[in-house]
Protein backbone atom coordinates (compact mmCIF):
# COMPACT_ATOMS: atom_id res chain seq x y z
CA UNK A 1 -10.62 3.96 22.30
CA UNK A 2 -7.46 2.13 20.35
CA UNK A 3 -5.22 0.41 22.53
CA UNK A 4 -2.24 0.37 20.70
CA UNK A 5 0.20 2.74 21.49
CA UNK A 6 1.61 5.59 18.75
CA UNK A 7 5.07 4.10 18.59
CA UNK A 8 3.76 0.63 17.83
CA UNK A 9 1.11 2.14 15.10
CA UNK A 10 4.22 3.78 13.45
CA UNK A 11 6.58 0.77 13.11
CA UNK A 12 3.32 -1.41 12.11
CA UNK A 13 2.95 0.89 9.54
CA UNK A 14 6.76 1.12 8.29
CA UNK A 15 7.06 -2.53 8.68
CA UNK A 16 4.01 -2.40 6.30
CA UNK A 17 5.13 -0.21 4.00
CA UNK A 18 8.12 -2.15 3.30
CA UNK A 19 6.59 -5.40 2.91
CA UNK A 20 4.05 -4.40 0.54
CA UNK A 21 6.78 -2.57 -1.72
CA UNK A 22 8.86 -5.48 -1.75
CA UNK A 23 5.71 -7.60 -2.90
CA UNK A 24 4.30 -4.88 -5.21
CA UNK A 25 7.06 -4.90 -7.98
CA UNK A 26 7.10 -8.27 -7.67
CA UNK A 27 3.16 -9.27 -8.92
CA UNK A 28 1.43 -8.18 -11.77
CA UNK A 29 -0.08 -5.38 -12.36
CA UNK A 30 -3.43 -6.76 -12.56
CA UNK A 31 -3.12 -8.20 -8.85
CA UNK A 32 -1.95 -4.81 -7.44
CA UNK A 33 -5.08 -3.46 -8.35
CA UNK A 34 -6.81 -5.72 -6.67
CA UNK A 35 -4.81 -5.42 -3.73
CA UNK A 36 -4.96 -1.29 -3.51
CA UNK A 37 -9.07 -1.79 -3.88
CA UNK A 38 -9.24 -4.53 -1.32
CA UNK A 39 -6.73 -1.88 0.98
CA UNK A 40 -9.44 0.91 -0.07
CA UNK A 41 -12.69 -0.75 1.25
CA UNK A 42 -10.86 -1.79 4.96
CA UNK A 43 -9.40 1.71 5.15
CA UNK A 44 -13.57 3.00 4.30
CA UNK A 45 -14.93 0.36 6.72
CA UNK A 46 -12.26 0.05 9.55
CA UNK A 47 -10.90 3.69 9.62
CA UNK A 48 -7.57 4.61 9.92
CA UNK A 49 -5.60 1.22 10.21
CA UNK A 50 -1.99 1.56 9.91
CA UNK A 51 -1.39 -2.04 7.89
CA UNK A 52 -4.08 -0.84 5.78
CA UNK A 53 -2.77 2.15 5.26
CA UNK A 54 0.84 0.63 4.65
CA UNK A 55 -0.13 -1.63 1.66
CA UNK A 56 -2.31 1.10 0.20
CA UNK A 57 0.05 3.63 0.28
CA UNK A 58 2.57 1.38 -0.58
CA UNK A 59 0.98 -0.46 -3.78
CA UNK A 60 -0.23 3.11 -4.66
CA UNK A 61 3.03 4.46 -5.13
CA UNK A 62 4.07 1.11 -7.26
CA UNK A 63 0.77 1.58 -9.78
CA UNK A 64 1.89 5.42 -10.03
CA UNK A 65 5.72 4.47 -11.16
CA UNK A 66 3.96 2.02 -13.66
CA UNK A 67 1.83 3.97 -15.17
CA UNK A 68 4.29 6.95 -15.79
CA UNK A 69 6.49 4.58 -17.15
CA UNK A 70 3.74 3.06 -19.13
CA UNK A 71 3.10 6.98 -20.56
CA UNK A 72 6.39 8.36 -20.69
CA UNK A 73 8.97 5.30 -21.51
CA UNK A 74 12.57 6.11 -21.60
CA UNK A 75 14.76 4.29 -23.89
């Protein structure tokens, strides 16, 4: 059974989230895949883990704005 409580798995994960935006636009591109693959295999072998979950969803979003800016660049 998890011991934490829902209210502290919610700001974990918001405190998360913001963190690992903040550090995703500011490392290379290279690095943030890294870092989304490394959140991907503790997400697979811990389960649901709200820091996990944070810096995957949160270095996900950054390699999606890339990449559409990457395809589509506005002048």
């Amino acid at each position: 059974m998890n011991s934490m409580s829902p209210l502290f798995e919610v700001l974990s994960f918001l405190i998360c989230l913001f963190l690992a935006t903040i550090v995703s636009k500011r490392i290379e591109v290279k690095f943030s895949i890294i870092v989304i693959f490394l959140a991907a295999c503790g997400l697979y072998i811990m389960g649901p883990e709200p820091f996990l979950f944070g810096i995957f969803l949160a270095t996900g979003w950054h390699l999606l704005s890339v990449g559409v800016d990457y395809l589509f660049p506005v002048e």
